[in-house]
Structures are given as structure tokens and as C-alpha cells.
C-alpha atoms as a PDB file:
ATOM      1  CA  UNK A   1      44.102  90.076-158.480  1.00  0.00           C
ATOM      2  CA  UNK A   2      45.612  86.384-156.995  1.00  0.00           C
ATOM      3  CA  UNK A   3      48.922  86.570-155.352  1.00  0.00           C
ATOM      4  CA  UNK A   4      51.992  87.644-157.528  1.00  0.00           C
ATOM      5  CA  UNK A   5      53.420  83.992-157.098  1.00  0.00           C
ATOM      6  CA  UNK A   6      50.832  82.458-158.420  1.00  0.00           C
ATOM      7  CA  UNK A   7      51.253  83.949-162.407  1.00  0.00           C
ATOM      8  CA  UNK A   8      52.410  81.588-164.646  1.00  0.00           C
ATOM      9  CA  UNK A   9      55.724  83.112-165.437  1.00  0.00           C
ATOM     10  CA  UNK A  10      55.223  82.360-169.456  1.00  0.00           C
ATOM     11  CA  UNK A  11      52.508  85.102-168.922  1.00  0.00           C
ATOM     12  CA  UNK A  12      55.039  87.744-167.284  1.00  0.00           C
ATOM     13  CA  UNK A  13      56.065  89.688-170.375  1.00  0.00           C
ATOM     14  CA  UNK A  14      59.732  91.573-169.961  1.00  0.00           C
ATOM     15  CA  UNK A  15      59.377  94.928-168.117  1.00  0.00           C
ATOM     16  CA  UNK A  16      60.360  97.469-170.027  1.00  0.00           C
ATOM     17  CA  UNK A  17      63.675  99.381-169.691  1.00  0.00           C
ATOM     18  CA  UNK A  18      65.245  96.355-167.553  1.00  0.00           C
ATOM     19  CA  UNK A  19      67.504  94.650-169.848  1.00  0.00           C
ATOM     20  CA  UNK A  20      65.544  91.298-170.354  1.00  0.00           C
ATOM     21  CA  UNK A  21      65.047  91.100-166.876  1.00  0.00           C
ATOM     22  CA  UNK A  22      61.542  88.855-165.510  1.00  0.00           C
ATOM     23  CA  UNK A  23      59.647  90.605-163.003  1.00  0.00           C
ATOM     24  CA  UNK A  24      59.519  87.044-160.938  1.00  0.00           C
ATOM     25  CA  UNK A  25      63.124  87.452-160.764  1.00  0.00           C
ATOM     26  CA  UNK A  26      63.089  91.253-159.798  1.00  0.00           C
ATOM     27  CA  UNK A  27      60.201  89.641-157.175  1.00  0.00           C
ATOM     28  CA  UNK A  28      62.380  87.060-155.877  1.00  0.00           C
ATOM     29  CA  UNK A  29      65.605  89.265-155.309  1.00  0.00           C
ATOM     30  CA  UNK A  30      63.665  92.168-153.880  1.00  0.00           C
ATOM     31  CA  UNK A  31      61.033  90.812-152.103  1.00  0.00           C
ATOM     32  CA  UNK A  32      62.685  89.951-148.386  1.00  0.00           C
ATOM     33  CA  UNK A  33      64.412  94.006-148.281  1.00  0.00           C
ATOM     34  CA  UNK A  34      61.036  95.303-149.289  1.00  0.00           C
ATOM     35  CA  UNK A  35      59.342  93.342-146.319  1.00  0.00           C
ATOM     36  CA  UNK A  36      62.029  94.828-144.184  1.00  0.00           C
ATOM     37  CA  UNK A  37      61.670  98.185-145.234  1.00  0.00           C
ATOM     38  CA  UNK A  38      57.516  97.777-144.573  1.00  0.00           C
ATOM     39  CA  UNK A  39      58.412  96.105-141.721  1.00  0.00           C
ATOM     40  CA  UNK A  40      59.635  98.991-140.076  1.00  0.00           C
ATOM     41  CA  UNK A  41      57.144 100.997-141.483  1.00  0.00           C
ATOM     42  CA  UNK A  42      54.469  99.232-139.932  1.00  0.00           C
ATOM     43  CA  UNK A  43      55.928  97.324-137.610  1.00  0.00           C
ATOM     44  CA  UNK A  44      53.734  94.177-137.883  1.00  0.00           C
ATOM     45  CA  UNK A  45      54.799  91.036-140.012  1.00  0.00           C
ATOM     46  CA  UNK A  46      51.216  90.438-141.769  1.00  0.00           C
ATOM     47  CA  UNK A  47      50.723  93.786-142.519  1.00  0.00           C
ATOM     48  CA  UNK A  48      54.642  94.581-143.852  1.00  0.00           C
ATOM     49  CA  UNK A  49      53.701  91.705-146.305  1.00  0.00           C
ATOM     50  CA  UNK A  50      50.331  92.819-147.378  1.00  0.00           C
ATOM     51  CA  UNK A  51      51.961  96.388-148.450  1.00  0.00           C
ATOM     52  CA  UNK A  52      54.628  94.330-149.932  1.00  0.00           C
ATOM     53  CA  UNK A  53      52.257  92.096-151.711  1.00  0.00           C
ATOM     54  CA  UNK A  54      50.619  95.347-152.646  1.00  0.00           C
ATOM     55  CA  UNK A  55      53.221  96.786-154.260  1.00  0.00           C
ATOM     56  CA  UNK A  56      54.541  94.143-156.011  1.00  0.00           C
ATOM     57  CA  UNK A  57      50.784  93.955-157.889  1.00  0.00           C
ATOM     58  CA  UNK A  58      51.037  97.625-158.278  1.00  0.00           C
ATOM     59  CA  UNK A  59      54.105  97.448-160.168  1.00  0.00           C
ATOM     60  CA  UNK A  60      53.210  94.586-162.355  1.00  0.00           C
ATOM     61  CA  UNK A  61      50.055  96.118-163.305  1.00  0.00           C
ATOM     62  CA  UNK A  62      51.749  99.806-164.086  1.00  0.00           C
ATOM     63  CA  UNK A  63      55.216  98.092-164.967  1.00  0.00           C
ATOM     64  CA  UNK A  64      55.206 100.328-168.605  1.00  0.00           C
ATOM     65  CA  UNK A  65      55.502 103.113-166.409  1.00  0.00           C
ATOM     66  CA  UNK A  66      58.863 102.191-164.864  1.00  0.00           C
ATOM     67  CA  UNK A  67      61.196 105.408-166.266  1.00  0.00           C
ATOM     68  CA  UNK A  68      64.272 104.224-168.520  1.00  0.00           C
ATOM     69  CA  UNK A  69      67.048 105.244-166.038  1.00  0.00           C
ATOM     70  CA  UNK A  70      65.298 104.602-163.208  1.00  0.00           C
ATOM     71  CA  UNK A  71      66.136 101.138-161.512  1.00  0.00           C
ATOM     72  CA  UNK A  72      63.324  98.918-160.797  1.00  0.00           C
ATOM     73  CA  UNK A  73      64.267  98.542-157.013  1.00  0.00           C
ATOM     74  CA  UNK A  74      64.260 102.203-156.133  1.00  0.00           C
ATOM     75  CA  UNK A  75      60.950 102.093-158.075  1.00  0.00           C
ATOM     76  CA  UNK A  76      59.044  99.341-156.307  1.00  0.00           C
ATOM     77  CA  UNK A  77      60.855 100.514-152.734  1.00  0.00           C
ATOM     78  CA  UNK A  78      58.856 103.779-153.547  1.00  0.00           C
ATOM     79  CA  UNK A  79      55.181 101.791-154.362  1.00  0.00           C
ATOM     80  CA  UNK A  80      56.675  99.586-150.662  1.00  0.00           C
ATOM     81  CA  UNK A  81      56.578 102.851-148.662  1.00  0.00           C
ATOM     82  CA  UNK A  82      53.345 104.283-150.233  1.00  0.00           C
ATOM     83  CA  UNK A  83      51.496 100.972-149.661  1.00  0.00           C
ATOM     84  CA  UNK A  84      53.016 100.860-146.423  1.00  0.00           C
ATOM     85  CA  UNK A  85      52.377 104.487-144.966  1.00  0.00           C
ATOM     86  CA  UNK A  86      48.381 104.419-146.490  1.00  0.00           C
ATOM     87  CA  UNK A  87      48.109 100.967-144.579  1.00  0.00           C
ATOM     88  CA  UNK A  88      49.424 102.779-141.922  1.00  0.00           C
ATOM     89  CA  UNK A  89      46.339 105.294-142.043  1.00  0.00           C
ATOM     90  CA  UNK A  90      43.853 102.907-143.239  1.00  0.00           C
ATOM     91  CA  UNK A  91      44.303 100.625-140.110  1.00  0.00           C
ATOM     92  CA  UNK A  92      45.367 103.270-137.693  1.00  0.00           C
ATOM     93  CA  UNK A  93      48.040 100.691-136.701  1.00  0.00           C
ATOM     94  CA  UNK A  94      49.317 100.686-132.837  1.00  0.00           C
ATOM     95  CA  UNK A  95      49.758  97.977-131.586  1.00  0.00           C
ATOM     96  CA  UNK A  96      53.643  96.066-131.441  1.00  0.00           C
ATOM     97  CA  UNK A  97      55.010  92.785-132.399  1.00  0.00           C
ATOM     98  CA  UNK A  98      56.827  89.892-130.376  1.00  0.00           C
ATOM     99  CA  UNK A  99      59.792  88.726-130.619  1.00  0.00           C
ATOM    100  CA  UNK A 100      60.108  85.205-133.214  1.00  0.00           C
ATOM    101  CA  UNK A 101      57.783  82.502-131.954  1.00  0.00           C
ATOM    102  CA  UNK A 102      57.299  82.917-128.492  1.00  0.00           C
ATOM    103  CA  UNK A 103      60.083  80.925-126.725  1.00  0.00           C
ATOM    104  CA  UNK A 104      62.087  82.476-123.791  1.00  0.00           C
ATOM    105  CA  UNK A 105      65.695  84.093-125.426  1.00  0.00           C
ATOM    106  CA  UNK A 106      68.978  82.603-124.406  1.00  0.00           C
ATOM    107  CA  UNK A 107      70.167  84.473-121.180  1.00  0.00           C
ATOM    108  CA  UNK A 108      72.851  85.322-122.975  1.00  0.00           C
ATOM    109  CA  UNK A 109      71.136  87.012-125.686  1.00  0.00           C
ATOM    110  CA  UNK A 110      68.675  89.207-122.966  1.00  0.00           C
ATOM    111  CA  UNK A 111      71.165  92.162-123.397  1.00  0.00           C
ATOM    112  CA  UNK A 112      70.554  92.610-127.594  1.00  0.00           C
ATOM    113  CA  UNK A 113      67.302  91.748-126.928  1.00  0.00           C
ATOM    114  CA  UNK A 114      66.188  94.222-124.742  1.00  0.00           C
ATOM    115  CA  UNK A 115      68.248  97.118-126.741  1.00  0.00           C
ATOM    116  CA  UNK A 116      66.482  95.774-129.634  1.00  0.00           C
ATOM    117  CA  UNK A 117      63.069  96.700-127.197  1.00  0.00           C
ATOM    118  CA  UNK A 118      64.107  99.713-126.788  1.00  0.00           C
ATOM    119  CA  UNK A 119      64.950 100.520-130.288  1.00  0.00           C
ATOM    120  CA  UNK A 120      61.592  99.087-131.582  1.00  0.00           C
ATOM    121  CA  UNK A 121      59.713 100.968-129.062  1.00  0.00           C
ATOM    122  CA  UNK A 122      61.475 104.613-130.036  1.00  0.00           C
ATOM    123  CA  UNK A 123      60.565 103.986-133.961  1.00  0.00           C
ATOM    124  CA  UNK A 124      57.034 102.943-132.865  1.00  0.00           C
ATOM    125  CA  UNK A 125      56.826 106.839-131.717  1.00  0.00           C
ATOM    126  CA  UNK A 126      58.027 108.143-135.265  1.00  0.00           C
ATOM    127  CA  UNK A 127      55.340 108.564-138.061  1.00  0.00           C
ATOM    128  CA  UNK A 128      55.042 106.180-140.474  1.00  0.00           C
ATOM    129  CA  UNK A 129      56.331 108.336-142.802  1.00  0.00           C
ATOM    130  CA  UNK A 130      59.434 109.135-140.622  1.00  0.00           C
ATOM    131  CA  UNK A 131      60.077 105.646-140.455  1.00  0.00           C
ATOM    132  CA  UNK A 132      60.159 105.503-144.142  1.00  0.00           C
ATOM    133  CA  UNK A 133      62.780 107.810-144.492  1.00  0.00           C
ATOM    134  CA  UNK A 134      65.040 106.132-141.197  1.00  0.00           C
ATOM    135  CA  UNK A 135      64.862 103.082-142.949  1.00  0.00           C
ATOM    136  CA  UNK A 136      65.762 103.858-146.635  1.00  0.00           C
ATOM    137  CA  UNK A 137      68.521 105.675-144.946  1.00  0.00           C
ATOM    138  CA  UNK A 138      69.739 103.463-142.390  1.00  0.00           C
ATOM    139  CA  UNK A 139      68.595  99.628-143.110  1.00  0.00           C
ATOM    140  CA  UNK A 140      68.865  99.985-146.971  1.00  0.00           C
ATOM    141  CA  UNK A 141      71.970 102.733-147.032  1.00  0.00           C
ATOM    142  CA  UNK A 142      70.038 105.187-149.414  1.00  0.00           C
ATOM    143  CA  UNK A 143      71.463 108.645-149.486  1.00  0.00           C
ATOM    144  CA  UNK A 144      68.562 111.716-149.286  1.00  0.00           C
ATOM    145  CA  UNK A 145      68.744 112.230-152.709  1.00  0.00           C
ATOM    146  CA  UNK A 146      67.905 108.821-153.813  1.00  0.00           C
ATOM    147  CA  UNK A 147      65.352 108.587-150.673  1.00  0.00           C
ATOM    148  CA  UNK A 148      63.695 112.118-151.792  1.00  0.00           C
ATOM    149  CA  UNK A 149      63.519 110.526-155.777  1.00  0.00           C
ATOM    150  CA  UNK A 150      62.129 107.069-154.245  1.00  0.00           C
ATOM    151  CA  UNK A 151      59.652 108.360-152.307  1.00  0.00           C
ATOM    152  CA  UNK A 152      58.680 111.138-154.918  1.00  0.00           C
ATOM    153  CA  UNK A 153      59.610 113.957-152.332  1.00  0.00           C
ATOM    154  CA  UNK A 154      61.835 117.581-152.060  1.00  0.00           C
ATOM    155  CA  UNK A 155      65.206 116.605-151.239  1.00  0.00           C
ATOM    156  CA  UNK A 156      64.217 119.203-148.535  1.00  0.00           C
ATOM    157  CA  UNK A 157      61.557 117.014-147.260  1.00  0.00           C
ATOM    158  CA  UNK A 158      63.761 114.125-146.589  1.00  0.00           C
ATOM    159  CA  UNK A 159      66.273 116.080-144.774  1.00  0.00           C
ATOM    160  CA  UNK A 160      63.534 117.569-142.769  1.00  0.00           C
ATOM    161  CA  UNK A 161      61.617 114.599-141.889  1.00  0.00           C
ATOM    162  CA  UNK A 162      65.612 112.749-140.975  1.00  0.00           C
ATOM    163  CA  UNK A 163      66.052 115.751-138.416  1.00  0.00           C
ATOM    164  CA  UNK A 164      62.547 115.174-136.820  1.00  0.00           C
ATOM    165  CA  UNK A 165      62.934 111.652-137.145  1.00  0.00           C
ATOM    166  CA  UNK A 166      66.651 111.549-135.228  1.00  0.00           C
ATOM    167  CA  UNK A 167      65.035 114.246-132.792  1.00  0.00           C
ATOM    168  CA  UNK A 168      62.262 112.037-131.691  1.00  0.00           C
ATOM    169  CA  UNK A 169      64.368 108.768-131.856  1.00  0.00           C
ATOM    170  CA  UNK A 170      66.950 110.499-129.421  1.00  0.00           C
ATOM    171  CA  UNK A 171      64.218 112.448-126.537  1.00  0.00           C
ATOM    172  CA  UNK A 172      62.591 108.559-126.662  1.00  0.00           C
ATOM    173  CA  UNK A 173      66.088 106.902-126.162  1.00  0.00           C
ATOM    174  CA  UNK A 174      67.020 109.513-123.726  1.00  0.00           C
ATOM    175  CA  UNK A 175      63.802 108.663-121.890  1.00  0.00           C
ATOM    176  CA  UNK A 176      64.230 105.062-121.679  1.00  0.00           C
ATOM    177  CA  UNK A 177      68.129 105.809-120.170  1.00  0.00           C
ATOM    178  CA  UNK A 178      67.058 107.778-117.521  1.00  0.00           C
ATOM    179  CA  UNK A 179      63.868 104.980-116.474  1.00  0.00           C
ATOM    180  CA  UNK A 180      66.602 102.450-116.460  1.00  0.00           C
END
């Protein structure tokens, strides 16, 4: 299937259940948090847009079964972190990401930057599915109910996998205060 831009929108029927609303405009409004939230995931800009790309195909292809009730966001942020976490396993993924294009940061930006190092690094030690869950809850503001019926889980599950998550993040930011 060709990239989800390239449909000719007069061949995007209405999804069903969304009020008359285009999937190229559910695409264009959703498309940059999904990235983030695969982003984080996977931690790697291609790869955060291939599961992104993914899912977006995903959905259009199984749009019918989008639930009445259930908002088409918290739908496709579900197919995001399923796309995302099996490219996780698929490519085994540990490597990191640099910073924007390469140039040298302001001096006066060194400070964020390197907090922003040592955040990155402490989520690069979380699974990917832990990662999930931190950023549904923290970059997107989901609560663990709506994170346990995005991601198809226990309520239970997403508690759980919060505490390990926090537990981890902390012992690896404790770490990096006491090399400092």
C-alpha cells in the first residue's frame, strides 16, 4: 500500500462513527503527537515515522472497525504503540539519536541540553512497552484508564508497568547524579 498522503482524498470515504469527519483530516491533526508518542517509543526519527505511517494504513484499511464511542485518536494512538513496540522487536532497536542537525548548541542552552541527555538516556533503559505507557501518561496527559483502554490492557497492567517504569527511570537518574 503507497503512502497515506498520496490517496486521492475523493477516494477516502467518511469513517464511520466520526461525525462526517475525513480521515486526511484526522491524519493531518494527529499525525505530529503520534510521531511523538513513537518517538519515544523507539527513540529514532525514521523508525517513529514508519510505525506512524504504519498505523495510519492500519486504520484506514480496518477504519469500519473503529467502536461508536470510541474516539478515533485514542484508537489510532493504540495501532501507534502496537506498530511501535513490534518494530521495537522486529529490529531489536539500540542504538540513540542526535540532537537536530548536527550543529554545536548555544552555550547557553548546554544546561537543557544535557538534562535532556540524561532524560533520553534513562527512557532508553525502559522497555518499549514501558515507554508506551510513560508517554501516554506524561507527553499526551492520558490517565491509566484511558492508557489501559488505548493500549487494549488491565487497568492493572498500566499501573504496574507506570511503577516499574518510574522505578527504573529513578535508579537510572539516581545513577547519572551520583557520576556527575
Amino acid at each position: 500500500m503507497g503512502r497515506v498522503e498520496d490517496v486521492v482524498v475523493s477516494d477516502i470515504p467518511v469513517i464511520e462513527g466520526t461525525s462526517e469527519v475525513a480521515w486526511t483530516a484526522i491524519y493531518g491533526a494527529q499525525r505530529e503527537r503520534l510521531f511523538r508518542l513513537a518517538f519515544v517509543i523507539l527513540q529514532e526519527g525514521n523508525d517513529a515515522a514508519d510505525a506512524v505511517q504504519g498505523a495510519f494504513e492500519k486504520g484506514f484499511r480496518h477504519r469500519d472497525q473503529l467502536r461508536p464511542g470510541v474516539g478515533p485518536e485514542a484508537w489510532l494512538a493504540r495501532i501507534t504503540c502496537n506498530e511501535a513496540i513490534s518494530l521495537a522487536r522486529r529490529r531489536r532497536i539500540r542504538r540513540w539519536v542526535t540532537f537536530g542537525d548536527g550543529d554545536e548548541p548555544a552555550i547557553h542552552e548546554e544546561a537543557a541540553i544535557l538534562d535532556r541527555i540524561v532524560v533520553d538516556d534513562a527512557l532508553r533503559h525502559l522497555r518499549p512497552k514501558h515507554r508506551a505507557v510513560v508517554a501516554l501518561h506524561y507527553l499526551d496527559g492520558y490517565g491509566i484508564d484511558e492508557i489501559g483502554s488505548i493500549l487494549g490492557i488491565p487497568r492493572g497492567t498500566v499501573a504496574s508497568r507506570l511503577h516499574h517504569a518510574r522505578e527504573t527511570l529513578r535508579r537510572t537518574l539516581a545513577k547519572h547524579r551520583t557520576e556527575s
